[in-house]
Protein backbone atom coordinates (compact mmCIF):
# COMPACT_ATOMS: atom_id res chain seq x y z
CA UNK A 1 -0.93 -26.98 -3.54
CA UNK A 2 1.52 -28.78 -1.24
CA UNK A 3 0.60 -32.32 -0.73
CA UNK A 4 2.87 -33.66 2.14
CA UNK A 5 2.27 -32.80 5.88
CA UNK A 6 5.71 -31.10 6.02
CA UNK A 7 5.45 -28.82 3.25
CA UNK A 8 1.56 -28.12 3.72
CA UNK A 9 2.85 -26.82 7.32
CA UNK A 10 5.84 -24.93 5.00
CA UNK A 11 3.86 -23.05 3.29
CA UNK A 12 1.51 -21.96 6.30
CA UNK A 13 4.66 -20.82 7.83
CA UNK A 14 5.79 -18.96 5.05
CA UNK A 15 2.47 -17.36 4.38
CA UNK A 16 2.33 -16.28 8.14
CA UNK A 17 6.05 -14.63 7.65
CA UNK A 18 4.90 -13.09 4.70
CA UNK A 19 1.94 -11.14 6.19
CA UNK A 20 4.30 -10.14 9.28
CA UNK A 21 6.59 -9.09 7.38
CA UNK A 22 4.46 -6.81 5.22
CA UNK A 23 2.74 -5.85 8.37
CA UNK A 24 6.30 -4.30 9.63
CA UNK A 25 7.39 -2.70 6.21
CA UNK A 26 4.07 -0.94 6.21
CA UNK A 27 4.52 0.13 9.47
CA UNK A 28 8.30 1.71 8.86
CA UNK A 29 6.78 3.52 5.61
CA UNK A 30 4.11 4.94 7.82
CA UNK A 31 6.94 6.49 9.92
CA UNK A 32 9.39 7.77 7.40
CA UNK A 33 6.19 9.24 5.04
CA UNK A 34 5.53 11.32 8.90
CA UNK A 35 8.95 12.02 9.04
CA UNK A 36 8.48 13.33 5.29
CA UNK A 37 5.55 15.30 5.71
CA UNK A 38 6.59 17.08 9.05
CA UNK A 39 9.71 17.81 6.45
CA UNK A 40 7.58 19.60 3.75
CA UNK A 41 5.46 21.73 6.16
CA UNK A 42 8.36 22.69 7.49
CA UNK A 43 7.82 22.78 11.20
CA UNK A 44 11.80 21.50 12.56
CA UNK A 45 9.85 20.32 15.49
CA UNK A 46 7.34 18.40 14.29
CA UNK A 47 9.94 16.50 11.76
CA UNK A 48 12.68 16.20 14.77
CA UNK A 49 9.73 14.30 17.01
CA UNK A 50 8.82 12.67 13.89
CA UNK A 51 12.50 11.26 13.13
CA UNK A 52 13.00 10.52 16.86
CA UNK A 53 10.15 8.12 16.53
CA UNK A 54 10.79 6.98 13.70
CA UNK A 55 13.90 5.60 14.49
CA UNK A 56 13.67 2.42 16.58
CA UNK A 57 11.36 1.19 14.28
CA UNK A 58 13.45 1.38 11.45
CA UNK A 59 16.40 -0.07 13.14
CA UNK A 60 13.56 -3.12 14.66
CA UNK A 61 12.99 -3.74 11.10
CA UNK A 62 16.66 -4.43 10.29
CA UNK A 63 16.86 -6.19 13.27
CA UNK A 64 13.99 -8.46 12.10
CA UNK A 65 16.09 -9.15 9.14
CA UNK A 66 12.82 -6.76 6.96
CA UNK A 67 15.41 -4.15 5.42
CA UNK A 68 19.33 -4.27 5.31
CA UNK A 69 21.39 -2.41 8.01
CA UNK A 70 22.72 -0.12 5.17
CA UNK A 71 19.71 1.01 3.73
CA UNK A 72 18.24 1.98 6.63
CA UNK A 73 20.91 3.17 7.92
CA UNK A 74 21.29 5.38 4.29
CA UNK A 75 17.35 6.40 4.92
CA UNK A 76 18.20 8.08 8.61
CA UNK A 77 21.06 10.03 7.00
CA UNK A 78 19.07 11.15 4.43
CA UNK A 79 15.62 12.14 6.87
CA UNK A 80 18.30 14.19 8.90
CA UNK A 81 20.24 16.01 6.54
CA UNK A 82 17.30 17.24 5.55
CA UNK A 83 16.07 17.77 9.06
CA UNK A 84 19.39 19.84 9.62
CA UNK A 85 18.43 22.07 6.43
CA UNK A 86 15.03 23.19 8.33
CA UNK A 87 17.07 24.23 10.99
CA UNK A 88 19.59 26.15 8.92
């Protein structure tokens, strides 16, 4: 355990960035597994919505420094390819 003011406050900061930051990667898995799932049912509709949502939180979560710009960014081409394929 820490023993000095400083890093007793540290490590209350960290632990309160850790549980935010788990809080917002759960929350961008939550959309992309929708996204996913409107995907496998097939309804184009349902998964367009879906990825429309879907996508300001994803790009919040870069933004917030949870993911990096390229994965996510790799993640939305992915989700709409496969979108695109319903369609086809």
């Amino acid at each position: 355990m820490a023993n000095s003011a400083g890093s007793r406050k540290r490590a209350r900061q960290a632990e309160k960035r850790r549980q935010n930051n788990a809080s917002l990667r759960s929350m961008v898995r939550t959309y992309v597994k929708k996204v996913a799932t409107a995907i496998e049912s097939g309804d184009h509709a349902a998964a367009t919505a879906a990825f429309v949502a879907a996508q300001p939180v994803m790009d919040g979560a870069v933004t917030k420094g949870i993911y990096n710009k390229n994965q996510v960014a790799r993640k939305k081409s992915r989700l709409n390819a496969e979108i695109k394929k319903l369609a086809a």
